[in-house]
Protein backbone atom coordinates (compact mmCIF):
# COMPACT_ATOMS: atom_id res chain seq x y z
CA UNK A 1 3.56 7.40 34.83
CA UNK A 2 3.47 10.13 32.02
CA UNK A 3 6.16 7.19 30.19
CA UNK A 4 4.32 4.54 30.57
CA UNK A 5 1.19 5.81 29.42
CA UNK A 6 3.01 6.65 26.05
CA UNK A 7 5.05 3.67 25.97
CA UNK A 8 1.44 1.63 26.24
CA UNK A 9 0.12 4.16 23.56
CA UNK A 10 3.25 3.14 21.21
CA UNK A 11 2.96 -0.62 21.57
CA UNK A 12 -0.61 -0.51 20.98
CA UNK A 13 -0.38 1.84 17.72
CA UNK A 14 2.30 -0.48 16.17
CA UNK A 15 -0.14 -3.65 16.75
CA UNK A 16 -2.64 -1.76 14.81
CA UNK A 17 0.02 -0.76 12.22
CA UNK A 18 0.77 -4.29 12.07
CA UNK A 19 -2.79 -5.10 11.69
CA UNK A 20 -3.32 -2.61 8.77
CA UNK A 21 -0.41 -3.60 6.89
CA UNK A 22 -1.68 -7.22 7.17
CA UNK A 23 -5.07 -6.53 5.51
CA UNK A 24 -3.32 -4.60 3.00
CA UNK A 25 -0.97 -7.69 2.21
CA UNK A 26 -4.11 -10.15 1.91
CA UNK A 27 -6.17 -7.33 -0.01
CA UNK A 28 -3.11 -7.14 -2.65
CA UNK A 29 -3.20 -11.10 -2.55
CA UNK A 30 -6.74 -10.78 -4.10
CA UNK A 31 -7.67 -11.46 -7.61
CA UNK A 32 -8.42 -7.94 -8.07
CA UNK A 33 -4.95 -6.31 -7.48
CA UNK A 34 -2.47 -9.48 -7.86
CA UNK A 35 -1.86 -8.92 -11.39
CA UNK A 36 -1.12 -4.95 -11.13
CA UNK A 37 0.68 -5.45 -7.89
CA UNK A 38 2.94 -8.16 -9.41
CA UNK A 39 3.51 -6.09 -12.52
CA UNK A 40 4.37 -3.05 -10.19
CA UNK A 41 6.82 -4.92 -7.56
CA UNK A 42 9.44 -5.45 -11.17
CA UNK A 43 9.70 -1.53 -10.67
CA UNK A 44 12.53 -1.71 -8.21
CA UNK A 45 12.09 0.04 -5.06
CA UNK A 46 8.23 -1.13 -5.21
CA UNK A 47 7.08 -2.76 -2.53
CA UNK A 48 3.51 -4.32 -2.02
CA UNK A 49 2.61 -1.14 0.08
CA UNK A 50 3.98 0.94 -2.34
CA UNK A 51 2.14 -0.58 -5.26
CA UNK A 52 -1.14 -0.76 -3.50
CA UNK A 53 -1.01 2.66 -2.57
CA UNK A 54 0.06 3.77 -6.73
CA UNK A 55 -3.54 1.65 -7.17
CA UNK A 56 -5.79 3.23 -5.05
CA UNK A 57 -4.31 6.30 -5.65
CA UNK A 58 -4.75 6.03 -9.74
CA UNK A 59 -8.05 3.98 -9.23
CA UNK A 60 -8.34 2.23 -12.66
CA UNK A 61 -4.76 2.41 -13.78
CA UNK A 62 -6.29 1.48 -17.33
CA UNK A 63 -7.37 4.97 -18.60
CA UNK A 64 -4.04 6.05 -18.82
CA UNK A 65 -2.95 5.85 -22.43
CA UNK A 66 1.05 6.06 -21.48
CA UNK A 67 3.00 6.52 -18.37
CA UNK A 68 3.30 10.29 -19.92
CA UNK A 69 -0.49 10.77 -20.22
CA UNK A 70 -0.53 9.44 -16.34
CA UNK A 71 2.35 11.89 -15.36
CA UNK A 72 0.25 15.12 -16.66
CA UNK A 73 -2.75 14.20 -15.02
């Protein structure tokens, strides 16, 4: 019982994984991030998740002067 109960809770996490990483896809599809996402993905190793998380994380990617001044801060 103890099993199945987890085995239920796993399925039903990775549908909502599934989910999230879905509306991430279409939010990165939006006119808003497609040019900075595209421009990240050349980086190799980037992947749409990746590169969505790099803009959220820096916010307006823009008031970095250089990739240096965006490393110190």
């Amino acid at each position: 019982m103890a099993l199945q109960s987890h085995l239920e809770e796993l399925c039903h996490l990775r549908q909502l994984i599934a989910k999230l990483n879905r509306a991430i896809v279409a939010l990165a599809r939006t006119e808003q991030y497609r040019s900075w996402i595209s421009l990240l993905k050349t980086i190799p190793g980037i992947s749409t998740l990746t590169a969505m998380i790099v803009l959220t994380e820096l916010h307006e990617i823009t008031r970095f002067g250089s990739i240096d001044h965006c490393a110190v801060t």
